[in-house]
C-alpha atoms as a PDB file:
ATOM      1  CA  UNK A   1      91.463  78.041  68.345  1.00  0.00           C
ATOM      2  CA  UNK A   2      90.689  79.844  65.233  1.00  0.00           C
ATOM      3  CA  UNK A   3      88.444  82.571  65.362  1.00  0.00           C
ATOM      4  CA  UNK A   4      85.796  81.397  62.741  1.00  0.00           C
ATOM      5  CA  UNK A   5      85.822  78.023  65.005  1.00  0.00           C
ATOM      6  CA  UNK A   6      85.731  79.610  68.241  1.00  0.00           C
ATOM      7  CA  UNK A   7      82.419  81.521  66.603  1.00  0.00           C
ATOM      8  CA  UNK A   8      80.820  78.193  65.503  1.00  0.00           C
ATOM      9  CA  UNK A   9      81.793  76.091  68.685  1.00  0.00           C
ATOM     10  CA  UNK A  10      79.415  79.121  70.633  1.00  0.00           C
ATOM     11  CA  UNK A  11      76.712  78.962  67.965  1.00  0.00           C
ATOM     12  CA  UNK A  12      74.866  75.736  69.343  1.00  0.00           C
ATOM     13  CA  UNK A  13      74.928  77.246  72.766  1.00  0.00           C
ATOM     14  CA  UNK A  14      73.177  80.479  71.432  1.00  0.00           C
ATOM     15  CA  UNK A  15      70.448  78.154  69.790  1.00  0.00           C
ATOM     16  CA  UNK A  16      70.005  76.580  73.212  1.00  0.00           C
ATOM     17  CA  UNK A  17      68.501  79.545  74.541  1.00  0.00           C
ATOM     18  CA  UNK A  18      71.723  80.922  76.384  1.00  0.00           C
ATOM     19  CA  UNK A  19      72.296  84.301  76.811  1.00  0.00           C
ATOM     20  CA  UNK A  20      76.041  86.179  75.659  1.00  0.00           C
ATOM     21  CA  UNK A  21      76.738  86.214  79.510  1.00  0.00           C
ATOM     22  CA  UNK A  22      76.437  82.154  79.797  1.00  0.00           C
ATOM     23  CA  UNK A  23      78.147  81.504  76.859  1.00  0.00           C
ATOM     24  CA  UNK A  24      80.854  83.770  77.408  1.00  0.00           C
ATOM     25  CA  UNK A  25      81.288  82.548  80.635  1.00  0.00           C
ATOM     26  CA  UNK A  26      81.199  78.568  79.286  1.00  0.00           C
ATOM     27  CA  UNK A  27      83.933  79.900  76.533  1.00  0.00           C
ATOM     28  CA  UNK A  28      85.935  81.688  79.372  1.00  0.00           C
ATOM     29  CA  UNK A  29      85.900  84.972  77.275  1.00  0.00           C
ATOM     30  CA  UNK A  30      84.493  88.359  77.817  1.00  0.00           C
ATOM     31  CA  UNK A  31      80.954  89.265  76.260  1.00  0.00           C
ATOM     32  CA  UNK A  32      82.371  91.191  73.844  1.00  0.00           C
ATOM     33  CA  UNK A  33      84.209  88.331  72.740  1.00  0.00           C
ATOM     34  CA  UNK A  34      80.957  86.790  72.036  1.00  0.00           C
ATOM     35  CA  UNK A  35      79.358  89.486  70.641  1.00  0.00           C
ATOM     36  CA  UNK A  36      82.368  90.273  68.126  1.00  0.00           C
ATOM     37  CA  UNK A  37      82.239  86.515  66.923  1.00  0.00           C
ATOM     38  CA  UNK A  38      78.821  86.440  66.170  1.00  0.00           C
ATOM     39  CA  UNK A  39      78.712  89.751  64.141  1.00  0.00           C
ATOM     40  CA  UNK A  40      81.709  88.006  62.119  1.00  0.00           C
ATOM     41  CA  UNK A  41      79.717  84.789  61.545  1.00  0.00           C
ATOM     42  CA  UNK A  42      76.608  86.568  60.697  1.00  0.00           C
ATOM     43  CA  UNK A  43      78.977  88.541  58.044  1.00  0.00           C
ATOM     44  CA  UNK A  44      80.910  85.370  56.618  1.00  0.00           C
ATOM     45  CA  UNK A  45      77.980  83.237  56.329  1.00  0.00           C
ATOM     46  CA  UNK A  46      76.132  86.353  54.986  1.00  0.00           C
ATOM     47  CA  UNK A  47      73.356  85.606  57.409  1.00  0.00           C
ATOM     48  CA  UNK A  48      71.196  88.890  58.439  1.00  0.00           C
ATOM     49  CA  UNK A  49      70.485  88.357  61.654  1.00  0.00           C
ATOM     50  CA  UNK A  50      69.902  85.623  64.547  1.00  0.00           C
ATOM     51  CA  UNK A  51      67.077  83.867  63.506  1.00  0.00           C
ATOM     52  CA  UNK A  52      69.194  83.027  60.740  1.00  0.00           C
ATOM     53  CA  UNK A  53      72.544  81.853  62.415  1.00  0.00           C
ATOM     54  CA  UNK A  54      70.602  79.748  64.521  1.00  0.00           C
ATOM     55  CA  UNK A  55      68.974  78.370  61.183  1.00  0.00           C
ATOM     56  CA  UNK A  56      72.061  77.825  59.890  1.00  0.00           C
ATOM     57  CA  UNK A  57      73.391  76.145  62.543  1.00  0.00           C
ATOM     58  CA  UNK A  58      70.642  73.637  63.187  1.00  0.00           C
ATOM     59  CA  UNK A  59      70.210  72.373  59.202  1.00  0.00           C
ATOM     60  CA  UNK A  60      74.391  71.982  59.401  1.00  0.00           C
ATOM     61  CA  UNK A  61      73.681  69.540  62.455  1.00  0.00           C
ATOM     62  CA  UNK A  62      75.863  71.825  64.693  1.00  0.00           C
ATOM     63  CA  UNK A  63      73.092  71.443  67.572  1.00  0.00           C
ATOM     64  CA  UNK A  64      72.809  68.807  69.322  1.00  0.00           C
ATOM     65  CA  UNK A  65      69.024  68.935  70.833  1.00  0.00           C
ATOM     66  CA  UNK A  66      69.108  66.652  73.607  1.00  0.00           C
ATOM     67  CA  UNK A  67      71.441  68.109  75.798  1.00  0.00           C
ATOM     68  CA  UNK A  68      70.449  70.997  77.942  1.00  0.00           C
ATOM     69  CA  UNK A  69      72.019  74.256  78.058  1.00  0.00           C
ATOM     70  CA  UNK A  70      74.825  74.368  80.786  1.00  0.00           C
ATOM     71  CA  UNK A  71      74.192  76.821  83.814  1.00  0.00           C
ATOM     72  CA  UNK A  72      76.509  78.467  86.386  1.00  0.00           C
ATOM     73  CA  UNK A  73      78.310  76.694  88.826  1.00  0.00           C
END
């Protein structure tokens, strides 16, 4: 998967509320993985910070609201 479309696909998840660890672990990558594609989205979309990504992310309709955030096995 592309990297700029891995970082999107774990955007929604981050607006859910879950932390690097749960998405990383939903991804199967490490944190840093995580962490690394968020700083690059943040820098593409020239966003400054979180509150803005996850702005972003809900006015392009990549969250989908009704579904819960997924938890550990």
């Amino acid at each position: 998967m592309a990297p700029l479309r891995r970082s999107v696909s774990s955007t929604p998840a981050g607006c859910r509320g879950q932390s690097v660890k749960q998405i990383a672990f939903d991804l199967g990558v490490s944190r840093s993985t995580v962490e690394t594609h968020r700083t690059s989205l943040l820098a593409k979309l020239n966003l400054a910070d979180n509150a803005a990504l996850m702005r972003f992310a809900f006015e392009a309709g990549l969250i989908d609201t009704s579904k819960p955030p997924s938890t550990n096995p």
